[in-house]
Protein backbone atom coordinates (compact mmCIF):
# COMPACT_ATOMS: atom_id res chain seq x y z
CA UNK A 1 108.66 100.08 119.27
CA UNK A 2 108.75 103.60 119.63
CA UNK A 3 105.79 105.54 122.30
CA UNK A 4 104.27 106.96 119.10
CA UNK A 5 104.50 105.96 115.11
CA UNK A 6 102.70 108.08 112.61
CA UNK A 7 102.54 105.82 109.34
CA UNK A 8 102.68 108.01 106.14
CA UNK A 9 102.54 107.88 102.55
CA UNK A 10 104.04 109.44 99.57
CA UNK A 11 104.86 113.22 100.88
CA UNK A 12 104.44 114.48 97.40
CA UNK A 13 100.63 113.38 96.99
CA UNK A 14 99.73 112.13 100.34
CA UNK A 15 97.33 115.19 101.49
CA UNK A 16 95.74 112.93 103.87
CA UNK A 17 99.43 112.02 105.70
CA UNK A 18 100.18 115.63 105.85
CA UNK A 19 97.61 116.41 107.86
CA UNK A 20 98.15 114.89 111.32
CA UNK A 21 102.15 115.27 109.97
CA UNK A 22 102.16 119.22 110.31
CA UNK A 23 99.92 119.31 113.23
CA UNK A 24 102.65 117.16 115.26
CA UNK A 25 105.48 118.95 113.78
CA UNK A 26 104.43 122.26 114.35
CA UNK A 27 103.38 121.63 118.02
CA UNK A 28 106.39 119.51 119.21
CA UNK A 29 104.38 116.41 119.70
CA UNK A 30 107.49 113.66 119.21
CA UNK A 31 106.83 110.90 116.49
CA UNK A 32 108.99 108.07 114.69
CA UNK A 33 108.00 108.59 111.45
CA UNK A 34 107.41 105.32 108.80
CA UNK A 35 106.50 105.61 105.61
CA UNK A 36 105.03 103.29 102.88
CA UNK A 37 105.60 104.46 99.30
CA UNK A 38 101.68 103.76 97.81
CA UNK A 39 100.66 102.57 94.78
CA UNK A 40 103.62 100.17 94.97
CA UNK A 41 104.17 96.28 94.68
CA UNK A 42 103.32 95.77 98.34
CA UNK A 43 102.18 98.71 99.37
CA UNK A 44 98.82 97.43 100.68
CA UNK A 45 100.35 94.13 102.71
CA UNK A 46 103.14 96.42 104.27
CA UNK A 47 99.86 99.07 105.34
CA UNK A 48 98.09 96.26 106.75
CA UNK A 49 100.80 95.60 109.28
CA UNK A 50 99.88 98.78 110.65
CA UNK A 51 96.40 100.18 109.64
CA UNK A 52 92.97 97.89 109.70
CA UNK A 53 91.90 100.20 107.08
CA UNK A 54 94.85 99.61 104.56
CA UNK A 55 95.10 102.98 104.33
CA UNK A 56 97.36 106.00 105.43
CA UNK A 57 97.44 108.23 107.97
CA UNK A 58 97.46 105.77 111.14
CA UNK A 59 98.97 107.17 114.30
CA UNK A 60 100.03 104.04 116.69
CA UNK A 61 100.66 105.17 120.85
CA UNK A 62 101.17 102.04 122.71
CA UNK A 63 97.42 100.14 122.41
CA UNK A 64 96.24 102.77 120.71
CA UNK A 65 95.31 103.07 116.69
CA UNK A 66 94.12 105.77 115.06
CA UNK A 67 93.63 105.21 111.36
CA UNK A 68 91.84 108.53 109.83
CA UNK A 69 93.36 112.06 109.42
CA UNK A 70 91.04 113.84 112.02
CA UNK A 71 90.19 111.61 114.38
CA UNK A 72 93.99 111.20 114.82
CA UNK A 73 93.43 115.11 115.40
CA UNK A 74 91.57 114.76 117.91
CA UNK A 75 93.16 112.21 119.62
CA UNK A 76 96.38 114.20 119.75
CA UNK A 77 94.22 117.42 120.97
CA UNK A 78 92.92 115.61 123.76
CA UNK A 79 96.06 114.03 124.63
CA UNK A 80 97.98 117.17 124.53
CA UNK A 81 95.81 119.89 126.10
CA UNK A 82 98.54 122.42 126.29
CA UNK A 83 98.96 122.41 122.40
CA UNK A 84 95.36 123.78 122.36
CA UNK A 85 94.29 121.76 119.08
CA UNK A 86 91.06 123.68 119.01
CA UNK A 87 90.01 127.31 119.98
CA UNK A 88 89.54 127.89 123.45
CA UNK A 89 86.04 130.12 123.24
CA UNK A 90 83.57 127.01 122.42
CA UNK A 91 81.69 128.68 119.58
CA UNK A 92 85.01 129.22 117.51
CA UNK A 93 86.00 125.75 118.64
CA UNK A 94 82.46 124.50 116.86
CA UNK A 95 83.15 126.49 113.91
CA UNK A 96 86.47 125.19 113.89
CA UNK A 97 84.87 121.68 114.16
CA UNK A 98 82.62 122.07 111.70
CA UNK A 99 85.42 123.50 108.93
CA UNK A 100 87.34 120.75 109.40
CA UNK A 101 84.64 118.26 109.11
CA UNK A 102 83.63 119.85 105.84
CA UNK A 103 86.65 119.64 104.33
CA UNK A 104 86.99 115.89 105.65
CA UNK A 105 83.59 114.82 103.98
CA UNK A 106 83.44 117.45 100.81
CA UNK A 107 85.05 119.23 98.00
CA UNK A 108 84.84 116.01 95.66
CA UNK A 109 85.61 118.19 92.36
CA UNK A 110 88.57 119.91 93.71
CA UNK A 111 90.12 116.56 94.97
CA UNK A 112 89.60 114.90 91.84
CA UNK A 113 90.75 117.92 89.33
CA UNK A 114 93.51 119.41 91.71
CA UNK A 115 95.50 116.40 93.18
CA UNK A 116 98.06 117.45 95.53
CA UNK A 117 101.34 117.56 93.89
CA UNK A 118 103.98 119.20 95.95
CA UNK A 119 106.46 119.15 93.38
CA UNK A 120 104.96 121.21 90.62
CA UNK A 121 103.18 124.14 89.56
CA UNK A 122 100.76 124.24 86.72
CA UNK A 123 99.93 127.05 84.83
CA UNK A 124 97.12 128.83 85.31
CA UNK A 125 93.75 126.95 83.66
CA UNK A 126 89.86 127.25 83.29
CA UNK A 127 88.64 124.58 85.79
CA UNK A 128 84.79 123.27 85.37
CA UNK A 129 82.09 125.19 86.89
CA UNK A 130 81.67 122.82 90.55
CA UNK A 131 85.86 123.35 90.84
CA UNK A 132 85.36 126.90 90.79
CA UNK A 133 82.32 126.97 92.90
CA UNK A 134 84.33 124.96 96.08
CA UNK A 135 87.12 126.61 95.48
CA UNK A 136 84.83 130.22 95.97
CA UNK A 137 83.49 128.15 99.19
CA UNK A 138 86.76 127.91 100.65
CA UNK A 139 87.71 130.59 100.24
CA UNK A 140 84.66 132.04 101.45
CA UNK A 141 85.62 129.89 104.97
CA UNK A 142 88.77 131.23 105.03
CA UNK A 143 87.68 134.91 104.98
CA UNK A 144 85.02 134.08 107.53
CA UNK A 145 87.11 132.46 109.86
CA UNK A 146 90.10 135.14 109.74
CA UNK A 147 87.59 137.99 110.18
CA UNK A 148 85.53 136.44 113.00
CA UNK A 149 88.39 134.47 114.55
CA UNK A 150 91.68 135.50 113.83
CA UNK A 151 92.41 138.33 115.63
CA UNK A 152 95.63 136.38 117.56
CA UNK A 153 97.46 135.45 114.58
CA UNK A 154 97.51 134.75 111.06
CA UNK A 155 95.61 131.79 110.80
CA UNK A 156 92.31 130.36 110.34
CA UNK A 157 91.65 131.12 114.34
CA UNK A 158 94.27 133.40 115.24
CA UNK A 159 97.03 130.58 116.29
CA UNK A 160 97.58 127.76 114.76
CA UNK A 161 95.10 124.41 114.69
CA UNK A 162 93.37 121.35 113.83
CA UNK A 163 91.87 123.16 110.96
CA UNK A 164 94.81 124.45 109.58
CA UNK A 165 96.16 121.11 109.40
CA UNK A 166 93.33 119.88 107.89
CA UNK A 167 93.44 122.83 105.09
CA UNK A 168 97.13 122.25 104.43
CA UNK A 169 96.70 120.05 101.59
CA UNK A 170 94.19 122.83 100.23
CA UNK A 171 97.45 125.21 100.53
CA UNK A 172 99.72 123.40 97.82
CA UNK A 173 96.69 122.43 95.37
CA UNK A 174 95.70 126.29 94.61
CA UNK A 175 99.21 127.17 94.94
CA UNK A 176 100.59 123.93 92.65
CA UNK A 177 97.56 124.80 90.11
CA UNK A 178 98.15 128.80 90.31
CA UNK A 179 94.82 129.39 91.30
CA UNK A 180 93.87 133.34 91.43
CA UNK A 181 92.85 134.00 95.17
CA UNK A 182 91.00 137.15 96.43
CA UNK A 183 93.73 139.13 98.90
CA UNK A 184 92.82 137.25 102.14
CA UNK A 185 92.98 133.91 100.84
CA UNK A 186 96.54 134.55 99.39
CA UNK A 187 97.70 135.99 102.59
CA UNK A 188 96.44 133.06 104.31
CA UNK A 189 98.18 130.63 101.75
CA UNK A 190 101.56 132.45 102.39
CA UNK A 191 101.11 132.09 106.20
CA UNK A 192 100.72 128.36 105.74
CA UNK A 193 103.73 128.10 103.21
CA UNK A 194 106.09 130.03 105.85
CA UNK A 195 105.25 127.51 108.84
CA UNK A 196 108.89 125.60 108.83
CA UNK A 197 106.92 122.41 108.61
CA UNK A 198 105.95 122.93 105.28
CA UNK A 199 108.97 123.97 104.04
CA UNK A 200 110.37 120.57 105.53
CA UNK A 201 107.48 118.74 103.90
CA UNK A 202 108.44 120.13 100.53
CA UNK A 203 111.83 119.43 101.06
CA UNK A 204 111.40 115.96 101.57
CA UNK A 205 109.11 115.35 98.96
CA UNK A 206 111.33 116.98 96.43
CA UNK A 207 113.81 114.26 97.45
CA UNK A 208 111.45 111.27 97.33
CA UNK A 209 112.45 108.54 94.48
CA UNK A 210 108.88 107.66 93.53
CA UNK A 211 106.80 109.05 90.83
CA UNK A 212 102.94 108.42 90.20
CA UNK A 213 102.05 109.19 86.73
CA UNK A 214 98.24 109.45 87.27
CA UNK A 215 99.32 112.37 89.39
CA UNK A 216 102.07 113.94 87.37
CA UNK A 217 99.75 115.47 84.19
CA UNK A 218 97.12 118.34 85.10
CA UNK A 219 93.57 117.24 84.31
């Protein structure tokens, strides 16, 4: 068995897989990747060899399992100081924190209107009043974060991090729906789409066999 396994879904509507995915990719941290087609005749058994939960992400290191998106995060943060996972200046870092945990626990609407399809691009569509309302919210975050935080680069705190990765998925559902995003939100979207890990993601999912027709027609 390899040091460290990161178990995986479908690339093409996984958002939670993609998560601790880019985070590893874009920081160097070495992984054998296996993944488990879902929704499939076996799916569940062949997830259970690896995850208590059933479910994907689960990131395996020896004895260790982690089997949700960010607290596989922060595992790898802590294990891998150097990568700097979160902001340095602790404030940022709690804003960072808190971000992340938002996105982990909320949005409900804009999950359930605007799976993530990698694959394809919807036109442009009225969405019900609570999509449009977290979709303002996150956008709202975004700003925030760049203007308070992201002096050093061109993401949500200057360099790359944990909350990026956990906004990733956020990236290809307004881009895959063609929502309309205020100036700083776009540029933010186009920073994430230019990271070579997501172009790699894409890649890959364009070349995965399985399709999920409950995810293939726009609500």
């Amino acid at each position: 068995m390899a040091a460290r396994i990161l178990v995986i879904g479908n690339r093409n509507y996984s958002s939670w897989s993609l998560r601790p995915w880019l985070f590893m990719k874009q920081n160097a941290i070495t992984f054998e990747e296996v993944r488990i087609p879902l929704y499939q005749a076996g799916s569940k058994e062949r997830l259970l060899r690896y995850s208590p939960s059933g479910k994907v992400p689960v990131l395996i290191e020896g004895e260790t399992c982690v089997w949700d998106s960010l607290a596989i995060l922060e595992y790898l943060a802590e294990a891998h100081p150097g990568v700097q996972g979160w902001p340095a200046d602790p404030v940022a870092r709690a804003t960072a924190r808190s971000v992340c945990a938002e996105m982990h626990s909320g949005f409900p609407a804009l999950r359930q209107n605007l799976s993530m399809n990698v694959r394809k691009v919807f036109p442009p569509r009225a969405w019900p009043a609570e999509v449009g309302e977290e979709i303002e919210r996150i956008q709202s975050l975004w700003q925030s974060c760049r203007e308070r935080y992201g002096a050093g680069g061109p993401f949500l705190f200057g360099r790359f991090s944990a909350a990026d990765a956990m906004y990733a998925p956020v990236v290809w559902r307004v881009t895959g729906y063609s929502v309309p995003l205020a100036p700083p939100a776009r540029a933010y979207c186009d920073a994430m789409l230019a990271l070579p890990p997501m172009q790699e993601w894409r890649t890959a999912s364009r070349a995965e066999a399985e399709t999920l027709p409950q995810f293939e027609m726009a609500p």
